[in-house]
Protein backbone atom coordinates (compact mmCIF):
# COMPACT_ATOMS: atom_id res chain seq x y z
CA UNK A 1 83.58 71.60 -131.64
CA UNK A 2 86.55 69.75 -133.16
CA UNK A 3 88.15 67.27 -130.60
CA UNK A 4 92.03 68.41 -129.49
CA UNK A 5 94.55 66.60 -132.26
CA UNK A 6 91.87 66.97 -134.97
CA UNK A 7 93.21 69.53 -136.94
CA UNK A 8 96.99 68.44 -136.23
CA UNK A 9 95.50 65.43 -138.09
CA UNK A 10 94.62 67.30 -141.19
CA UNK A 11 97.62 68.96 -140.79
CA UNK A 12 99.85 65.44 -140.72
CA UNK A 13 97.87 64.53 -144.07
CA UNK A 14 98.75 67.42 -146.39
CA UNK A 15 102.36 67.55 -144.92
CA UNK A 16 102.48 64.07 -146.44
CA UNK A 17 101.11 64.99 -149.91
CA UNK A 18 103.64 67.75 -149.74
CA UNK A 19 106.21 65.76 -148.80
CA UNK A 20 105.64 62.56 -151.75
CA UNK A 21 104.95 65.62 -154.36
CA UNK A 22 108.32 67.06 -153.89
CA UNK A 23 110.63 63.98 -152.97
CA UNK A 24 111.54 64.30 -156.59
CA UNK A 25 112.16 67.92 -157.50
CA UNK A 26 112.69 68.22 -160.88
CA UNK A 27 109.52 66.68 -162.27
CA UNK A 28 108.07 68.64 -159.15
CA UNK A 29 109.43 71.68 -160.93
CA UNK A 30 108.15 70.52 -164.51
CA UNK A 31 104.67 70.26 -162.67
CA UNK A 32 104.58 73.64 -161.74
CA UNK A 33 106.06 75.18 -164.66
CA UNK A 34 103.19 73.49 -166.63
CA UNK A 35 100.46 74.75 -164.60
CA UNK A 36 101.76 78.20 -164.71
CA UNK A 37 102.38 78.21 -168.05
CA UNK A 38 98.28 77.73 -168.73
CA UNK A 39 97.76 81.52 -166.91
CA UNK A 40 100.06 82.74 -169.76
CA UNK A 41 98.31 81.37 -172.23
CA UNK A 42 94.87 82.24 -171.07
CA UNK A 43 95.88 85.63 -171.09
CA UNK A 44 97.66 85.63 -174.51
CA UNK A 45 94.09 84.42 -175.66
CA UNK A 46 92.32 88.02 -174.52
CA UNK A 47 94.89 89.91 -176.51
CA UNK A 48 94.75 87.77 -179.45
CA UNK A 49 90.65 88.41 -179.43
CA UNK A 50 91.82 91.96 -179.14
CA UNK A 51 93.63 91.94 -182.57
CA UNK A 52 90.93 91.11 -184.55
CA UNK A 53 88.29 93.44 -182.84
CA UNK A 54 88.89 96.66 -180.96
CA UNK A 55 85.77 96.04 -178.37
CA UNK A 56 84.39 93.05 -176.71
CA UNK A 57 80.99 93.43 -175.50
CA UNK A 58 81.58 97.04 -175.37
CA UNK A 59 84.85 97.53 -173.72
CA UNK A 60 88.59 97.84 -174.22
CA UNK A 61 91.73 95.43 -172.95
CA UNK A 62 92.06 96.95 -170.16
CA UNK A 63 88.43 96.30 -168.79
CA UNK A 64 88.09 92.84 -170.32
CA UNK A 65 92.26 92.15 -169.08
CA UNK A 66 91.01 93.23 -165.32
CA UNK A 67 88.05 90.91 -165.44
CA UNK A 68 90.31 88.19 -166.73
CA UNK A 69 92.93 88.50 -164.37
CA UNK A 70 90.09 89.35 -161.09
CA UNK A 71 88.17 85.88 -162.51
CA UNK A 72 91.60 83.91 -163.25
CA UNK A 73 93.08 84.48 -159.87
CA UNK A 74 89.77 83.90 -157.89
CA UNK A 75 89.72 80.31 -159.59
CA UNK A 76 93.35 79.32 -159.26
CA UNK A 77 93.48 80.10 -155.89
CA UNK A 78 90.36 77.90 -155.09
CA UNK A 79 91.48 74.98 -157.26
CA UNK A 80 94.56 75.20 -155.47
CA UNK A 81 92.52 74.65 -152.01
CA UNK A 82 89.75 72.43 -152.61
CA UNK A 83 90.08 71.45 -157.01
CA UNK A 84 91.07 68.20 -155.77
CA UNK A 85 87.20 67.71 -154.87
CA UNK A 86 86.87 66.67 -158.37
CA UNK A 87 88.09 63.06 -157.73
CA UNK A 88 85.43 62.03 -155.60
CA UNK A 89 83.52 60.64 -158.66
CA UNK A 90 86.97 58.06 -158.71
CA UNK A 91 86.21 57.19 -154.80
CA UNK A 92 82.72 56.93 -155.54
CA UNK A 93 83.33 54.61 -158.56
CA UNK A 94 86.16 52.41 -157.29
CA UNK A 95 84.87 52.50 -153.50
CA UNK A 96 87.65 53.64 -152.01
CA UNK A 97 85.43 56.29 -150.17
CA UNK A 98 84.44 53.85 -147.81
CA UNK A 99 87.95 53.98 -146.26
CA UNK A 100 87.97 57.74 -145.95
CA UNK A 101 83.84 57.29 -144.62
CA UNK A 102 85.22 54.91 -141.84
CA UNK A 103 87.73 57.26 -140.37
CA UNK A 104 87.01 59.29 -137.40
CA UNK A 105 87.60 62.21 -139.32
CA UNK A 106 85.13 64.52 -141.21
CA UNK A 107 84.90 63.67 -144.98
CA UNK A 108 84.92 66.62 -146.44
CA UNK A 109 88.29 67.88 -144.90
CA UNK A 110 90.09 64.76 -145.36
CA UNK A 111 89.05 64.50 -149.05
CA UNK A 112 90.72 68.24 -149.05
CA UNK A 113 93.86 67.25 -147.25
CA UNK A 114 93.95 63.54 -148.78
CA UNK A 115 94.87 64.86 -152.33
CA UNK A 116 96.17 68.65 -151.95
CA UNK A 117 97.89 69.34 -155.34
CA UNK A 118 101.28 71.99 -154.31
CA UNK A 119 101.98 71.88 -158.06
CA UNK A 120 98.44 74.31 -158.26
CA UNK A 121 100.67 76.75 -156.36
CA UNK A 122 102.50 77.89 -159.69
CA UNK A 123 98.95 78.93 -161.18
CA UNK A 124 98.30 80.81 -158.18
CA UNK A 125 101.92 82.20 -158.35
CA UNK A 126 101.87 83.42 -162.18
CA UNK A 127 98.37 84.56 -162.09
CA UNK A 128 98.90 86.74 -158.66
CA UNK A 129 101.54 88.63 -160.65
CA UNK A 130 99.40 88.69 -164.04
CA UNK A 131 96.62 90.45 -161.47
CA UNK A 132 99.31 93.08 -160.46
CA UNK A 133 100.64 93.28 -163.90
CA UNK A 134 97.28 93.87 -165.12
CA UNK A 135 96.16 96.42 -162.69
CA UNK A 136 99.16 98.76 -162.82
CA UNK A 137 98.29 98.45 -167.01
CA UNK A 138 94.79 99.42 -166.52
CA UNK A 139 95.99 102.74 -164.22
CA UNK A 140 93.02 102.59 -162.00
CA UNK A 141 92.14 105.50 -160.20
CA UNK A 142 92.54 104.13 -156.94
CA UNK A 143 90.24 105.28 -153.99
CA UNK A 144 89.64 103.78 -150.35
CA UNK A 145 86.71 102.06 -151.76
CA UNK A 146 88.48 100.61 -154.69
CA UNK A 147 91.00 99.51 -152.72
CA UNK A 148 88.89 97.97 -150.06
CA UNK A 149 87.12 96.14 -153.17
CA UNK A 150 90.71 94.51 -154.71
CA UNK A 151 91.20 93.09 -150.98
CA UNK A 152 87.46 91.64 -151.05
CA UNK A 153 87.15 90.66 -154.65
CA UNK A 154 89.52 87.42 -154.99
CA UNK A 155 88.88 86.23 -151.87
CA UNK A 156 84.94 86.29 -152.29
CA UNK A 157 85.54 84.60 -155.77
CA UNK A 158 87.35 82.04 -154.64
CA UNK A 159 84.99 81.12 -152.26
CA UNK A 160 82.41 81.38 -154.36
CA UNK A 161 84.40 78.58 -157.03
CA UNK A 162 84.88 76.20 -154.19
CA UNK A 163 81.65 76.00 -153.63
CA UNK A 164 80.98 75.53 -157.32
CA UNK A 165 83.93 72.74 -157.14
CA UNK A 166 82.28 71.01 -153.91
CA UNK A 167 78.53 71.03 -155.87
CA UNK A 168 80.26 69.58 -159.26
CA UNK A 169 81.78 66.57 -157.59
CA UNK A 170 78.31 66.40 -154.87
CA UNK A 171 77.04 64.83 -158.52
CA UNK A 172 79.08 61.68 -158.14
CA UNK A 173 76.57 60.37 -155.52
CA UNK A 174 74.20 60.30 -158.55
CA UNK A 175 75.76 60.17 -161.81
CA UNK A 176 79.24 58.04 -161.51
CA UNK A 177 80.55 59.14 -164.74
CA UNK A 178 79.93 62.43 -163.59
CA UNK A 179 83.53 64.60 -164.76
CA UNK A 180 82.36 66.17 -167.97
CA UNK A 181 79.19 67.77 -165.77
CA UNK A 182 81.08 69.23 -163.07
CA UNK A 183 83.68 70.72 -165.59
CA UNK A 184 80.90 72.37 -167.56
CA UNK A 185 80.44 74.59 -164.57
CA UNK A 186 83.96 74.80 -162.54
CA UNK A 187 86.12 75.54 -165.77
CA UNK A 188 83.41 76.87 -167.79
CA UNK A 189 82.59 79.03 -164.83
CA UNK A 190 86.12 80.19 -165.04
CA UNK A 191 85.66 80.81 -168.76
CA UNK A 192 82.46 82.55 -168.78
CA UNK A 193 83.98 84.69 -165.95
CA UNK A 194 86.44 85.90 -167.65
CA UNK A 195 84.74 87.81 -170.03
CA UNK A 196 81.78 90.84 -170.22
CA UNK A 197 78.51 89.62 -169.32
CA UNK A 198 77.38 91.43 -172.38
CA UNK A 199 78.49 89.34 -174.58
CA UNK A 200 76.64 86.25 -173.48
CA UNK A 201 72.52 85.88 -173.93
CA UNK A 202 69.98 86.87 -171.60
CA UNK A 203 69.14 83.44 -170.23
CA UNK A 204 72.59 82.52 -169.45
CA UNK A 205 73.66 86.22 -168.10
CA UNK A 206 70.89 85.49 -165.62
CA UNK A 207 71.17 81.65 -164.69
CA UNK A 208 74.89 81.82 -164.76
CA UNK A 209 76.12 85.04 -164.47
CA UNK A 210 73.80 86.02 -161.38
CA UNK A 211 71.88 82.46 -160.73
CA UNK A 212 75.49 81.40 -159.99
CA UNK A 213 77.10 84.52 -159.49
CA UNK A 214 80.23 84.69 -161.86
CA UNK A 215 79.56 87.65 -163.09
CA UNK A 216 80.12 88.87 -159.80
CA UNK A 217 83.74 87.43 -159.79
CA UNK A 218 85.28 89.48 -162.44
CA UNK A 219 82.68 91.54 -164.19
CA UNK A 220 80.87 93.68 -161.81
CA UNK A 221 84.25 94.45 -159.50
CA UNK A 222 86.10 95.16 -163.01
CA UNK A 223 83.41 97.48 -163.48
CA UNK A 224 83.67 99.58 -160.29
CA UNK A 225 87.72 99.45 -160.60
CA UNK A 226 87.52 101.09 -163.63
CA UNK A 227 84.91 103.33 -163.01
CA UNK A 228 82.79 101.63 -166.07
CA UNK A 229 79.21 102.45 -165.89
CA UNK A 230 76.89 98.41 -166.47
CA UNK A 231 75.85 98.91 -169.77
CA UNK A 232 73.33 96.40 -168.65
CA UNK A 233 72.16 98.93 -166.40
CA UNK A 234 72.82 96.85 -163.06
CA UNK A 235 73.36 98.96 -159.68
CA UNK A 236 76.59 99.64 -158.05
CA UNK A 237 76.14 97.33 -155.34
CA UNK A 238 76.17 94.24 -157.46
CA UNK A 239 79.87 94.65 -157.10
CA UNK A 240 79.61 94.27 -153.20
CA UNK A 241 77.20 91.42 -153.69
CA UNK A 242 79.98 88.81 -154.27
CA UNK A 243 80.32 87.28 -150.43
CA UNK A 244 76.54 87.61 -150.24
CA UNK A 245 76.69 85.34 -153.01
CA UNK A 246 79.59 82.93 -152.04
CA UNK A 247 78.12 82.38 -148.53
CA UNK A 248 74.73 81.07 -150.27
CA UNK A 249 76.66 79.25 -152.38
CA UNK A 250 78.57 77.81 -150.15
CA UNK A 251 75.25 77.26 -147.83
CA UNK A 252 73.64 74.82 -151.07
CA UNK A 253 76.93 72.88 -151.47
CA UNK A 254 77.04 71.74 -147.87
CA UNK A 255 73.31 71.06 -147.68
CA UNK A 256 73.87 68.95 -150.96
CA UNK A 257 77.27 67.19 -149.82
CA UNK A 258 74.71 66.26 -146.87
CA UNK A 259 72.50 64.62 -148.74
CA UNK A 260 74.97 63.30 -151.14
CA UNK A 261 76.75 61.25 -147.86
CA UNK A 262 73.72 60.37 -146.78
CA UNK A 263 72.68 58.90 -150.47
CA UNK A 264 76.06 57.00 -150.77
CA UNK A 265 76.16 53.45 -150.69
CA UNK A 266 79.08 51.26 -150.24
CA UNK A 267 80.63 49.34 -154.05
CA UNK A 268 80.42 46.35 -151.47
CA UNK A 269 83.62 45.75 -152.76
């Protein structure tokens, strides 16, 4: 059980990152604007595929938009709480871990609260209203269930991308130069989420799309929102799967931040 004060601690350290981020407002502003501005262009990307092919993977804009905007809002909202993760490969490289390792503080939150980014908020902004957008274009036939399902759906997939975020940077303990792996799978897990799992090959629809799980981000609650039968031929309750999936995801990620810590050793330096 956290000690009394603990999480007034955690508290204390992102008020301070908030606080140096937006002592000077407009490049504050320009910071935001610029990370919003990437949703908008992610989604001008779908409807440019769209104009040179009526179909992808077998369905129309509004399917593929939906599974976009589900996957797009999932991952913004989780890079926005724990994308920061990423630069413990620079701790690990430059040693400065060993200050955070010697505080009487859990790691793992303190990395979190050390380096919150409040510029991420303007992703999360513009794609929460890109989601909405997107939904009232698709005119889904809304029932309790469906309903029930939009609640569940982001929340589940952003869980399941921190986790994917926490086990990209857990490969700093091993491999310093480690960035380019762990963006293969957080922002290409955003990308291949994004889209029908029909369109990718077998091997990869099964390591990555239900190995992983991304396909239960955007693809398989896109499908029971619209009412889309799998052309795959997967069940109906793949689209409930996704905090199934996000709780053993997050399960591996502490086990191997575990044994990550316990692998570290200190620059010396």
């Amino acid at each position: 059980m956290a000690e009394p004060g603990v999480g007034q601690a955690y508290a204390r350290l992102v008020r301070a990152q908030i606080r140096s981020q937006t002592q000077y407002r407009l490049s504050f502003g320009i910071d935001v604007a610029s990370c919003a501005l990437g949703t908008l262009i992610e989604a001008a990307v779908v409807l440019v595929v769209f104009r040179v092919s009526p179909t992808v993977g077998g369905f129309g804009l509004r399917e593929v938009l939906v599974m976009s905007a589900l996957a797009a809002f999932a991952f913004d909202l989780a890079d926005l709480l724990v994308g920061n993760i990423e630069r413990l490969s620079t701790y690990v490289r430059k040693g400065t871990l060993d200050t955070i390792l010697i505080r009487p503080l859990r790691v793992l939150p303190q990395l979190l609260a050390t380096d919150f980014a409040l510029r991420r908020v303007g992703r999360v902004a513009q794609s929460s209203v890109l989601l909405v957008a997107v939904l009232v274009y698709a005119d889904i036939d809304w029932t309790p269930a469906r309903v029930v399902m939009l609640a569940l759906t982001p929340l589940a997939g952003c869980a399941l991308f921190a986790a994917v975020f926490l086990l990209g940077a857990c490969v700093a303990f091993w491999f310093v130069e480690s960035g380019e792996i762990a963006n293969a799978f957080t922002y290409g897990g955003k990308e291949f989420a994004r889209y029908p799992a029909t369109i990718y090959p077998g091997l990869l629809r099964r390591v990555f799309g239900y190995g992983v799980g991304l396909a239960l981000v955007g693809y398989q609650p896109a499908l029971f929102l619209t009412g889309h039968a799998d052309p795959l031929g997967g069940p109906t309750w793949l689209a409930w799967s996704s905090p199934a999936a996000a709780a053993l995801a997050w399960t591996i990620a502490l086990l191997v931040w575990r044994t990550g810590i316990r692998h570290y050793r200190s620059t010396g330096s």
